[in-house]
C-alpha atoms as a PDB file:
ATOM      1  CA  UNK A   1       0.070  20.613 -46.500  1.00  0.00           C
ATOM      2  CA  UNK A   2       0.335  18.847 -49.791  1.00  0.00           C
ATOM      3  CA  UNK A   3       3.433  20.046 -52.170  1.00  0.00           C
ATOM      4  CA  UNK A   4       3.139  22.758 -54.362  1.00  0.00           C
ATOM      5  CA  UNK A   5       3.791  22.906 -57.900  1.00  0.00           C
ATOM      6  CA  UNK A   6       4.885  26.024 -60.219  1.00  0.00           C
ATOM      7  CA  UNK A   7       5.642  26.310 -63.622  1.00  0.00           C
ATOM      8  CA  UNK A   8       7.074  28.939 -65.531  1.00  0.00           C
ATOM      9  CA  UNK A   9       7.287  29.166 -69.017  1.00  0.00           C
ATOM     10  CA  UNK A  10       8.352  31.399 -71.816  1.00  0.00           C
ATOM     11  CA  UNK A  11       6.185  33.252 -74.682  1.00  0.00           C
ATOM     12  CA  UNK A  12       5.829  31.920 -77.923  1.00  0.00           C
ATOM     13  CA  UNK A  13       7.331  32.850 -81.007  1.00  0.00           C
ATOM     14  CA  UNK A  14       7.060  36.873 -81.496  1.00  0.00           C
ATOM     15  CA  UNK A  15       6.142  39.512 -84.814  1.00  0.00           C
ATOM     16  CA  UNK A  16       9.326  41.032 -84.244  1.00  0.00           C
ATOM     17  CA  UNK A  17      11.867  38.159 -84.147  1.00  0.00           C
ATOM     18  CA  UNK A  18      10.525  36.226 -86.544  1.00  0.00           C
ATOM     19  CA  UNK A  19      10.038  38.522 -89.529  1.00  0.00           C
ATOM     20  CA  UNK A  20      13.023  40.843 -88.119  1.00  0.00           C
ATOM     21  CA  UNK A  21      13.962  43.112 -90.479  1.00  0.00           C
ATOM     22  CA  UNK A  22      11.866  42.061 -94.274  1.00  0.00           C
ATOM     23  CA  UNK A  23       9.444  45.067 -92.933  1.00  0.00           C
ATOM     24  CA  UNK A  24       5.987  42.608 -93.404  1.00  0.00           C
ATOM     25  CA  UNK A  25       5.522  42.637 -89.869  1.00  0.00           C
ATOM     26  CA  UNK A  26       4.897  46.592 -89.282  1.00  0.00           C
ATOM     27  CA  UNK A  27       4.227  47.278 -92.656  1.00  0.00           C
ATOM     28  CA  UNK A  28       1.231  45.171 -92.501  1.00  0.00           C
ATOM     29  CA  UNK A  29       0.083  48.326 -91.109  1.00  0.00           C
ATOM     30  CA  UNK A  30      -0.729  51.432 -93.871  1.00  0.00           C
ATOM     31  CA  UNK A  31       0.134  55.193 -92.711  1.00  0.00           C
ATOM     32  CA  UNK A  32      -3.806  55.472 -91.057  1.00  0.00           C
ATOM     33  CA  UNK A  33      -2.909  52.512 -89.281  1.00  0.00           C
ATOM     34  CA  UNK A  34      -5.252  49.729 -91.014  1.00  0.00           C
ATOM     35  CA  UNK A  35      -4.009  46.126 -90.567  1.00  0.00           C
ATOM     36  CA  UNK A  36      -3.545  43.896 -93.357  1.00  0.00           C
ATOM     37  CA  UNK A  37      -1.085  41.085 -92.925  1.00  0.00           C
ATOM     38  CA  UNK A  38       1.443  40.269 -95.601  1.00  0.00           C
ATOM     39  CA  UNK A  39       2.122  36.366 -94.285  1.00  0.00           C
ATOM     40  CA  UNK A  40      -0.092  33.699 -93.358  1.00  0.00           C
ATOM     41  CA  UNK A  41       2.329  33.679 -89.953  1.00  0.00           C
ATOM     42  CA  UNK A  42       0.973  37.183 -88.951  1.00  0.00           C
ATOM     43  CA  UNK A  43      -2.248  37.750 -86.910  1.00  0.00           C
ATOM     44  CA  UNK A  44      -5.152  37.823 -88.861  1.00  0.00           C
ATOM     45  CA  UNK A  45      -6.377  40.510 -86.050  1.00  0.00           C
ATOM     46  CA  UNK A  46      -4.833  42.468 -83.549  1.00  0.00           C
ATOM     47  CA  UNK A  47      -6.701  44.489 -80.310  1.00  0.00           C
ATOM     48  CA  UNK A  48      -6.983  47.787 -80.227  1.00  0.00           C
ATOM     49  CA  UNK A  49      -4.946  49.770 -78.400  1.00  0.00           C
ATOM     50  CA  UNK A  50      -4.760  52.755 -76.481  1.00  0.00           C
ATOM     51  CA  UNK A  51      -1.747  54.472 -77.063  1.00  0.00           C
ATOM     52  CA  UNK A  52      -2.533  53.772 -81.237  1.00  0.00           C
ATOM     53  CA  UNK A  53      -1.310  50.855 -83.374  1.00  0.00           C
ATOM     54  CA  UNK A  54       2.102  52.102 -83.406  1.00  0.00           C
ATOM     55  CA  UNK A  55       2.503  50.404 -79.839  1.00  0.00           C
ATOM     56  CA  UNK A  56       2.913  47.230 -81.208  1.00  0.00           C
ATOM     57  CA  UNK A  57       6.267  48.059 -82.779  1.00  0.00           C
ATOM     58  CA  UNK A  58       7.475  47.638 -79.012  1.00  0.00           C
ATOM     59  CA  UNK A  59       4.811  45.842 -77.621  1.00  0.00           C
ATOM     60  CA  UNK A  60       4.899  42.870 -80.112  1.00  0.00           C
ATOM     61  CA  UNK A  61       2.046  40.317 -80.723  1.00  0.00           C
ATOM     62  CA  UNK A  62       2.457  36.698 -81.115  1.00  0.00           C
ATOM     63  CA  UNK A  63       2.618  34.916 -84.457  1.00  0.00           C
ATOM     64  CA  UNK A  64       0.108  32.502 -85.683  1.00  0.00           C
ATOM     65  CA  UNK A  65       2.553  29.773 -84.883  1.00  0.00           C
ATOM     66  CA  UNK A  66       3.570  31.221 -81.910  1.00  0.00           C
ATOM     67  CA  UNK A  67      -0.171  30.960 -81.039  1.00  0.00           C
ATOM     68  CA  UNK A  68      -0.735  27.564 -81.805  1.00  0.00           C
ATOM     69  CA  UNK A  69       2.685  26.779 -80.059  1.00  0.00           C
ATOM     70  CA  UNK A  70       1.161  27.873 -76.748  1.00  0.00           C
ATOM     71  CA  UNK A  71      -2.355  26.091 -77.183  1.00  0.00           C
ATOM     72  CA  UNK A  72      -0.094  22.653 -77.748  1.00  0.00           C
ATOM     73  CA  UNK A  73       1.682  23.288 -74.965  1.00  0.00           C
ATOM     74  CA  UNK A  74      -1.359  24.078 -72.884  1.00  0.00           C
ATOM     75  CA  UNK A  75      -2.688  20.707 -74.162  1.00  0.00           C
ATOM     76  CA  UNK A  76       0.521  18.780 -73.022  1.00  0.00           C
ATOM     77  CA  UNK A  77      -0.259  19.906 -69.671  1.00  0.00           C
ATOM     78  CA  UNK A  78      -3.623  18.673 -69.898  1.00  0.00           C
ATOM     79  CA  UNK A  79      -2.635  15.546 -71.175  1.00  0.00           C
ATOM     80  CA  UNK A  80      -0.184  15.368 -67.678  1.00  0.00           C
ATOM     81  CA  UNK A  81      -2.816  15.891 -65.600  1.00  0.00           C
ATOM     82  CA  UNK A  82      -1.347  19.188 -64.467  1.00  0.00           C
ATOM     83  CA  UNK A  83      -3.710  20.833 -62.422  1.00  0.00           C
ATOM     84  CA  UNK A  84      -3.459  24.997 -62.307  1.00  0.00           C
ATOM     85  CA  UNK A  85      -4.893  27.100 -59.764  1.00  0.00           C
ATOM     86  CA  UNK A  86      -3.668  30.478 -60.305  1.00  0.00           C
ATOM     87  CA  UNK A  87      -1.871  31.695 -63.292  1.00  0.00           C
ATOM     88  CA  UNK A  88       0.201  34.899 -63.946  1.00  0.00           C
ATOM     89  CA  UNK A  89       1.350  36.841 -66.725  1.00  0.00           C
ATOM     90  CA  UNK A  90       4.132  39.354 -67.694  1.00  0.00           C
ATOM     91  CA  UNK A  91       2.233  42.586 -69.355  1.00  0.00           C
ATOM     92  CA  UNK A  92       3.784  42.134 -72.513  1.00  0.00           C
ATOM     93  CA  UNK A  93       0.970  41.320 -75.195  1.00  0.00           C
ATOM     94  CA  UNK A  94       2.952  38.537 -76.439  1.00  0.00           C
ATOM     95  CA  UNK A  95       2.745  36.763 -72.803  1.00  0.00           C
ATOM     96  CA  UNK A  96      -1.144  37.815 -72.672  1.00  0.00           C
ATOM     97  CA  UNK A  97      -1.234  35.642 -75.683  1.00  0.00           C
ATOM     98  CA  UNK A  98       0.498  33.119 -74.702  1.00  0.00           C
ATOM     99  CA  UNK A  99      -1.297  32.782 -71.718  1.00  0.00           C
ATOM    100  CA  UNK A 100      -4.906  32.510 -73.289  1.00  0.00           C
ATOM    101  CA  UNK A 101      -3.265  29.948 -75.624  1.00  0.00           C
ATOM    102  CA  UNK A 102      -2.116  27.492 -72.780  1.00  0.00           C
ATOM    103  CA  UNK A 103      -5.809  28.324 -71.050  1.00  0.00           C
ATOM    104  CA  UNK A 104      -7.340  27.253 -73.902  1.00  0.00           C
ATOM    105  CA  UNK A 105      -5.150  24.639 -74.757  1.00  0.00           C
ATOM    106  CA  UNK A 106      -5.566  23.124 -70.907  1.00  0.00           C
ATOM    107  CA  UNK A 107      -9.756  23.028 -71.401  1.00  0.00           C
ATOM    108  CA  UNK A 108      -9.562  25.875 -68.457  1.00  0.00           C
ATOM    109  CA  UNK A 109     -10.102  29.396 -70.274  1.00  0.00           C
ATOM    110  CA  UNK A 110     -13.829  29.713 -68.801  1.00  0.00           C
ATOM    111  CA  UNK A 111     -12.771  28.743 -65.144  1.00  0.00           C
ATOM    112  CA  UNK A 112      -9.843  30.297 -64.677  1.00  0.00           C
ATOM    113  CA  UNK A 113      -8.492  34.114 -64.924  1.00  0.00           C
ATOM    114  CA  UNK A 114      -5.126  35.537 -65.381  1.00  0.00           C
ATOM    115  CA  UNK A 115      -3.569  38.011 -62.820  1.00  0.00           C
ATOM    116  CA  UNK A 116      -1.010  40.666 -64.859  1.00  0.00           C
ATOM    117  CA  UNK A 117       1.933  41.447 -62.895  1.00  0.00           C
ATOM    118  CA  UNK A 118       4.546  44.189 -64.195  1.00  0.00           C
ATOM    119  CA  UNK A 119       7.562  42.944 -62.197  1.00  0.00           C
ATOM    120  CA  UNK A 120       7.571  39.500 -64.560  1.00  0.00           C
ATOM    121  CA  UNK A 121       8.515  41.851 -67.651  1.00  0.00           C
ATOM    122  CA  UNK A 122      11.885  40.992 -69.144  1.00  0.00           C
ATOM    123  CA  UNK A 123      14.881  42.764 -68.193  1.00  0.00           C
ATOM    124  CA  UNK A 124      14.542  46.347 -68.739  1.00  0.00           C
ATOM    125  CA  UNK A 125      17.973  46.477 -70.517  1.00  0.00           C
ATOM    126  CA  UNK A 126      16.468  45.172 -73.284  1.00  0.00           C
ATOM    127  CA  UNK A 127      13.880  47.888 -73.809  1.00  0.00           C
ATOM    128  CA  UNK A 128      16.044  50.763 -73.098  1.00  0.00           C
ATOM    129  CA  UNK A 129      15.201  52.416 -76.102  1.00  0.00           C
ATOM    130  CA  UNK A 130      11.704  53.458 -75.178  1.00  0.00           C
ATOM    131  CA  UNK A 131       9.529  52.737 -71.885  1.00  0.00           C
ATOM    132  CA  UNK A 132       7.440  49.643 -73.093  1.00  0.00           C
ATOM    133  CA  UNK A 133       3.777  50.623 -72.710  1.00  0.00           C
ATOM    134  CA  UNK A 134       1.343  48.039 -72.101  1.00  0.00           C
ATOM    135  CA  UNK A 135      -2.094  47.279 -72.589  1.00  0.00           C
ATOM    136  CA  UNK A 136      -3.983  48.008 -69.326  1.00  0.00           C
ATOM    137  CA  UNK A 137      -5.709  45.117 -67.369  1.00  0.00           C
ATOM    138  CA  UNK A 138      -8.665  46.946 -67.500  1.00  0.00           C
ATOM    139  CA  UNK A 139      -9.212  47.485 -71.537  1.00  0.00           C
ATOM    140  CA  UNK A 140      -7.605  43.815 -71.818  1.00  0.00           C
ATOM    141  CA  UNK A 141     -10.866  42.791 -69.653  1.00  0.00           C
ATOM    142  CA  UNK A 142     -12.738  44.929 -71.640  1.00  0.00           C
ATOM    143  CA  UNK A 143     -11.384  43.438 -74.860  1.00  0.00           C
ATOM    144  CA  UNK A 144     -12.456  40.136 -73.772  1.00  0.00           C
ATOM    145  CA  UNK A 145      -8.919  38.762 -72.084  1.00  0.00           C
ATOM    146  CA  UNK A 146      -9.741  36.627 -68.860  1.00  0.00           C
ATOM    147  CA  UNK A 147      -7.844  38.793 -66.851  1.00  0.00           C
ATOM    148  CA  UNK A 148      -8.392  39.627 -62.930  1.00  0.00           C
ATOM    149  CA  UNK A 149      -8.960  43.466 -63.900  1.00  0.00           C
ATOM    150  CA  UNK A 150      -8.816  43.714 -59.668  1.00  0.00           C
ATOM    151  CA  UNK A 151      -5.423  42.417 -59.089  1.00  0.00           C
ATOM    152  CA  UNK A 152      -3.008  44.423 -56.921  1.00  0.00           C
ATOM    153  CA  UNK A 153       0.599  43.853 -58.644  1.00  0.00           C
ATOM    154  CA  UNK A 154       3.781  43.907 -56.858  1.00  0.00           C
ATOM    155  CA  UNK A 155       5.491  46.500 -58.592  1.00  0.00           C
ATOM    156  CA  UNK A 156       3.696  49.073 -61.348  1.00  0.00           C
ATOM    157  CA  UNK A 157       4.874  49.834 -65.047  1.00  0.00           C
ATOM    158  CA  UNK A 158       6.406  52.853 -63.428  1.00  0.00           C
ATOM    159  CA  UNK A 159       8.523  51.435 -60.175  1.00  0.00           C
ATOM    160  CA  UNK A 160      10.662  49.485 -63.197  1.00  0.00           C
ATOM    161  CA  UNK A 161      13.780  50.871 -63.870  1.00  0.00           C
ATOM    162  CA  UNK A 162      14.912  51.664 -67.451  1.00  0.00           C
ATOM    163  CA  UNK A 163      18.718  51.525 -65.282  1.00  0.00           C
ATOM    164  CA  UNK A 164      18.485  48.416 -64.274  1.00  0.00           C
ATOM    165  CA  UNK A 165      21.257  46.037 -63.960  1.00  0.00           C
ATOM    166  CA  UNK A 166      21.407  42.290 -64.214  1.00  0.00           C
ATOM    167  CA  UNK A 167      21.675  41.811 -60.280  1.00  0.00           C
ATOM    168  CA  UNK A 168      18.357  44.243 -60.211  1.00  0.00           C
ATOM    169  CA  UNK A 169      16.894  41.846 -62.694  1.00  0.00           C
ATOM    170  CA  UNK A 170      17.157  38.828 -60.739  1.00  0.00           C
ATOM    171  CA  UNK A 171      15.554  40.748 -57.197  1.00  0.00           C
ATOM    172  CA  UNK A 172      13.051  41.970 -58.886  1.00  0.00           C
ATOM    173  CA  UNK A 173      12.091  38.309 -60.437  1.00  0.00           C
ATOM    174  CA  UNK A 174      12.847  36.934 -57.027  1.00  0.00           C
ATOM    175  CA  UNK A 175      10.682  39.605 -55.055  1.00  0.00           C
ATOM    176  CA  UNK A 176       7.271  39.093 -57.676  1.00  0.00           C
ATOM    177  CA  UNK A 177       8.003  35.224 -56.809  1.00  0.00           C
ATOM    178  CA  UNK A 178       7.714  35.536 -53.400  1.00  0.00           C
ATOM    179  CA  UNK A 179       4.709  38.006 -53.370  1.00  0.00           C
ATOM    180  CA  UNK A 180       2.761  35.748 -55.673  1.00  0.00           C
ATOM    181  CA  UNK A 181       4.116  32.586 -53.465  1.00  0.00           C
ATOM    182  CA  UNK A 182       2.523  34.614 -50.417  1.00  0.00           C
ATOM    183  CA  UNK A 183      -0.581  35.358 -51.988  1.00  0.00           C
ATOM    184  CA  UNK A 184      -1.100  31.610 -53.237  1.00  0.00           C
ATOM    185  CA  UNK A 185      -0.502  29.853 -50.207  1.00  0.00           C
ATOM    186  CA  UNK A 186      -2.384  26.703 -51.759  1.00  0.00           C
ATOM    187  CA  UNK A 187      -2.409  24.883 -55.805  1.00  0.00           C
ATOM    188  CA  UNK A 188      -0.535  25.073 -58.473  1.00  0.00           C
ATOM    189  CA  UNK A 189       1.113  28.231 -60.069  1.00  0.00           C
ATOM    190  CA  UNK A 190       1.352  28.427 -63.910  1.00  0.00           C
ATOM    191  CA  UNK A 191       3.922  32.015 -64.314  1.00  0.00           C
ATOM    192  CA  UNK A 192       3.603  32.964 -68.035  1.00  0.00           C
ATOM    193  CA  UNK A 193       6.968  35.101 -69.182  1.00  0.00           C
ATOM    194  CA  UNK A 194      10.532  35.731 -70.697  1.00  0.00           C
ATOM    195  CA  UNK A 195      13.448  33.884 -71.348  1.00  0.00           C
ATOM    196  CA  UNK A 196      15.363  34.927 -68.644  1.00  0.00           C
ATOM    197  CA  UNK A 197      12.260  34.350 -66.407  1.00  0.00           C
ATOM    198  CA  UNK A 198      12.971  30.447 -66.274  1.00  0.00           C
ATOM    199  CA  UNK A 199      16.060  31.653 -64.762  1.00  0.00           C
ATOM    200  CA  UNK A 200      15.551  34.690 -62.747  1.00  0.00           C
ATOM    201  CA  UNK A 201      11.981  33.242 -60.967  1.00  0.00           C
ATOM    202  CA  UNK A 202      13.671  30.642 -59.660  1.00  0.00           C
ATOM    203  CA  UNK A 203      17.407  30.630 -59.313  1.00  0.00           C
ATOM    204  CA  UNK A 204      16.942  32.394 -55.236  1.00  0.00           C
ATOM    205  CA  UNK A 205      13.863  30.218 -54.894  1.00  0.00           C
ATOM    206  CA  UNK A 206      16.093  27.009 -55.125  1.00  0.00           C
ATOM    207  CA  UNK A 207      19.040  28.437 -53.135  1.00  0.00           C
ATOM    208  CA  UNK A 208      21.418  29.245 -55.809  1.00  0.00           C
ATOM    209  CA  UNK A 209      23.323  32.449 -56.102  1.00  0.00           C
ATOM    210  CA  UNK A 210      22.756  35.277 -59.218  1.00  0.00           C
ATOM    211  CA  UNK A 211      24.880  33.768 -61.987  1.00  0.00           C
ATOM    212  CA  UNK A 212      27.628  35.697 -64.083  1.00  0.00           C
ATOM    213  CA  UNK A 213      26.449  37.848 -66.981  1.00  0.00           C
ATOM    214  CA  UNK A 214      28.161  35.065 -69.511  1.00  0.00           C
ATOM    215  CA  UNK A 215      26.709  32.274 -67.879  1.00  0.00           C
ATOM    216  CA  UNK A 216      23.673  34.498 -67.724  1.00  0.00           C
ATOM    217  CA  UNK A 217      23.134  35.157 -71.604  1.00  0.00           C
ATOM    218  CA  UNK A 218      24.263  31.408 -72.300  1.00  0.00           C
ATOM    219  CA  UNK A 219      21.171  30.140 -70.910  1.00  0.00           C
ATOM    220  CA  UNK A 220      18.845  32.713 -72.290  1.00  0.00           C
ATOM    221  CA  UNK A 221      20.111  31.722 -75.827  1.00  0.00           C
ATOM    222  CA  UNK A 222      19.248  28.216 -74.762  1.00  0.00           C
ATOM    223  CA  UNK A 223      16.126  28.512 -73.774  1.00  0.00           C
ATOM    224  CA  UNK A 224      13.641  27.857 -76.723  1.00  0.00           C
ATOM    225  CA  UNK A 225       9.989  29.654 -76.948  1.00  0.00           C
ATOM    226  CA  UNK A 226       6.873  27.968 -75.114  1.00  0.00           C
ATOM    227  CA  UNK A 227      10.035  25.974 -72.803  1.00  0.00           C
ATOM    228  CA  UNK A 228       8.869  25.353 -69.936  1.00  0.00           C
ATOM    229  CA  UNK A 229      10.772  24.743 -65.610  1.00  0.00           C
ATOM    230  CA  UNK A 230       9.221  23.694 -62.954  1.00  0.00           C
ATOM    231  CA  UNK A 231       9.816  23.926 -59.214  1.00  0.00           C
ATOM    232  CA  UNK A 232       8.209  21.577 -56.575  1.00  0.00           C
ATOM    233  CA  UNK A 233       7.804  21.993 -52.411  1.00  0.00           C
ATOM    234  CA  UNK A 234       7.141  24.945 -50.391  1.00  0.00           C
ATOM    235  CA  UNK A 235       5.163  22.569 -48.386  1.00  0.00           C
ATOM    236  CA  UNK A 236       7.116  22.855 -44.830  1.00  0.00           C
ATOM    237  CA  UNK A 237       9.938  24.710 -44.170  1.00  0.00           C
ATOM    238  CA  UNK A 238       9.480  26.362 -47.266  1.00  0.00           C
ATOM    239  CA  UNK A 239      12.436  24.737 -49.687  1.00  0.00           C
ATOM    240  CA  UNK A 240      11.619  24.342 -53.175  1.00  0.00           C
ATOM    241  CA  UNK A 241      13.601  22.306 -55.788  1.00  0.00           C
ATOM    242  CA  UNK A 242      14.311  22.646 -59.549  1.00  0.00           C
ATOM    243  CA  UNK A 243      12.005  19.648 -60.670  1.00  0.00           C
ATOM    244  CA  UNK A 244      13.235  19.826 -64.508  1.00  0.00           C
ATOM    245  CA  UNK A 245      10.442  20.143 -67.331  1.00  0.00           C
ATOM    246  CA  UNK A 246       6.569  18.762 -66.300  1.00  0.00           C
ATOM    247  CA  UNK A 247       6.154  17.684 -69.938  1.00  0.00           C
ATOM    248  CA  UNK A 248       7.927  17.215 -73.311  1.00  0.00           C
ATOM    249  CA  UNK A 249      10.258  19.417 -75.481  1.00  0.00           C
ATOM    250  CA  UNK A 250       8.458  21.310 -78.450  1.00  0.00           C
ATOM    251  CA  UNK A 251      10.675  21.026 -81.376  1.00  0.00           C
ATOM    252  CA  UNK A 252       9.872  22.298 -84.545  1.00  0.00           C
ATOM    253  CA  UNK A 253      11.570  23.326 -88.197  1.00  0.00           C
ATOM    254  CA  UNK A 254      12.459  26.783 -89.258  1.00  0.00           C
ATOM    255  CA  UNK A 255       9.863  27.485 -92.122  1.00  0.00           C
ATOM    256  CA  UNK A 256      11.530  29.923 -94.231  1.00  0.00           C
ATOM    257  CA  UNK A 257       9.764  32.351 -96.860  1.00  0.00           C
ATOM    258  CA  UNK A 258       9.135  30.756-100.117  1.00  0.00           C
ATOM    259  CA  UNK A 259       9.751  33.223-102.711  1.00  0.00           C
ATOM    260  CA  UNK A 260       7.234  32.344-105.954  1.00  0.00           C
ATOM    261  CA  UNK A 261       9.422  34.471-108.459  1.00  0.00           C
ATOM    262  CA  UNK A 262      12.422  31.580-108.126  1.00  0.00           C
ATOM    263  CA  UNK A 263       9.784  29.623-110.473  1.00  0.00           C
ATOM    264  CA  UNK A 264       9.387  32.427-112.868  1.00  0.00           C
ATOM    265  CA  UNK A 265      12.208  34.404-113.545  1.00  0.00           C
ATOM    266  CA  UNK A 266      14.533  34.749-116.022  1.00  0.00           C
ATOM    267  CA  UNK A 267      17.642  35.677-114.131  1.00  0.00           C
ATOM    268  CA  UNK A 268      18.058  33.005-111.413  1.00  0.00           C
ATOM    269  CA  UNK A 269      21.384  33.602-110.701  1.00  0.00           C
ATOM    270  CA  UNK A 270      20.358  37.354-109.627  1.00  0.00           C
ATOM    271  CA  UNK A 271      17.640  36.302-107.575  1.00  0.00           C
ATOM    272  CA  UNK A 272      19.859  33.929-105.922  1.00  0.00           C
ATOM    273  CA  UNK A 273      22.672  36.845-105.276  1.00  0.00           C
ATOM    274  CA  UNK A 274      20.113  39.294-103.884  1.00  0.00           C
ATOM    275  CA  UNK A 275      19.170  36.480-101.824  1.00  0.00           C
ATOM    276  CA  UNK A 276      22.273  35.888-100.256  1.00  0.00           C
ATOM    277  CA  UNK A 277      23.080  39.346-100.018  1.00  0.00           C
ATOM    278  CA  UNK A 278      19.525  39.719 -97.840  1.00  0.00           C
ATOM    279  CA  UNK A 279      20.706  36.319 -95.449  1.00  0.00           C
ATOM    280  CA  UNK A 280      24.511  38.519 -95.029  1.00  0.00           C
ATOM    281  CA  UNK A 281      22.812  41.235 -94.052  1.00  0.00           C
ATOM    282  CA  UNK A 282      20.156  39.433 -91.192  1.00  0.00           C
ATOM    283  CA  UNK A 283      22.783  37.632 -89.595  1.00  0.00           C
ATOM    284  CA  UNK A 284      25.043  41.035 -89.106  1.00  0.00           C
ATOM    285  CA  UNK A 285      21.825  42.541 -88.363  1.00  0.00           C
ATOM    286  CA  UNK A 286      21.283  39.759 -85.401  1.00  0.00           C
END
């Protein structure tokens, strides 16, 4: 049996981090819910939703870069020669995204669908203020998502724990890997998710033991959007091995706001205090 490849790789760049709190991201939406983006870096649509346009605030759409980000990256592969044969995605939009970017960017969005599996959602610590809700295989189907609408996942929306600890975390990562390992006994896996995920899908895989919480939150700081592990074996007695990154970095500058009325007003020196006052308040904020 040949070796077997998988890849996982983390979302682009989200609505919610990068506008964080200026307000154009959800108030690009009026009180009857109509859409109009105030940047050129939000979507210039959005799906429709069944549980209303208010879902978004916690189930967060890509950016326009973020986007593009993904269909470059899905064009790097291509470039490799990195053949996929079966491709998962968290449930979070900005995954489902993601993923249709690096189809499209591979030259494979017509021959290949995309199975949705709950248990590759981030760790549930981080939504403990509300029970994400996602948008059902199904309607994303019906929408016009390549998505394998008949897919049995390993765990639903509902087995996820809005207790979970770290140590949960990592099992439940390690327990989707080795259903979707199971089910894919042959080609490549492309694993569209978090953060974390480069960590958590395939720190057990490898051999290596959960990590400390600092060591932990040190790598998910490090760990860009659209980065991207792979693992290689699996081909006889099972072993796999970290195999680094299957293609370049993707670096990129921080494009910040550009503010028209700096070329206008009278009163530069306020402009430039409210400014400042706006950046001390982000990064306490952060």
């Amino acid at each position: 049996m040949p070796e077997r490849r998988v890849f996982v790789i983390r979302h682009g760049e989200r609505c919610d981090f990068a506008f964080g709190k200026s307000g154009l991201w959800m108030n690009s939406f009026d009180s009857r819910g109509r859409y109009r983006p105030l940047d050129i870096n939000l979507p210039r649509n959005l799906p429709k939703r069944p549980d209303g346009w208010q879902g978004f605030a916690a189930d967060t759409p890509l950016t326009e870069i973020g986007y593009l980000q993904s269909k470059l990256t899905g064009r790097s592969f291509r470039d490799h020669n990195i053949e996929i044969s079966h491709v998962f995605s968290s449930p979070a939009l900005r995954c489902i995204q993601t993923t249709v970017g690096l189809l499209k960017g591979m030259g494979i969005d017509k021959k290949v669908n995309f199975s949705v599996e709950p248990s590759l959602f981030e760790w549930m610590t981080w939504a403990r203020y509300a029970r994400p809700c996602w948008i059902p295989p199904k309607e994303l189907k019906r929408l016009g998502y390549p998505v394998n609408d008949h897919y049995v996942p390993c765990f639903s929306d509902k087995d996820l724990r809005m207790d979970e600890t770290m140590q949960h975390f990592y099992q439940r990562s390690y327990a989707a890997m080795n259903k979707i390992l199971k089910e894919c006994p042959e080609g490549n896996i492309l694993i569209v998710a978090h953060g974390a995920s480069l960590e958590t899908c395939t720190r057990q895989l490898v051999g290596g033991e959960i990590r400390n919480s600092d060591d932990f939150y040190y790598l998910v700081q490090n760990t860009p959007y659209l980065a991207c592990i792979e693992i290689s074996g699996g081909s006889r007695n099972g072993s796999w091995n970290l195999s680094g990154s299957p293609i370049p970095s993707f670096s990129h500058t921080y494009n910040r706001p550009f503010d028209p009325l700096q070329l206008v007003t009278k009163d530069l020196a306020a402009l430039k205090r409210d400014k400042q006052e706006r950046d001390r308040n982000m990064r306490t904020t952060q």
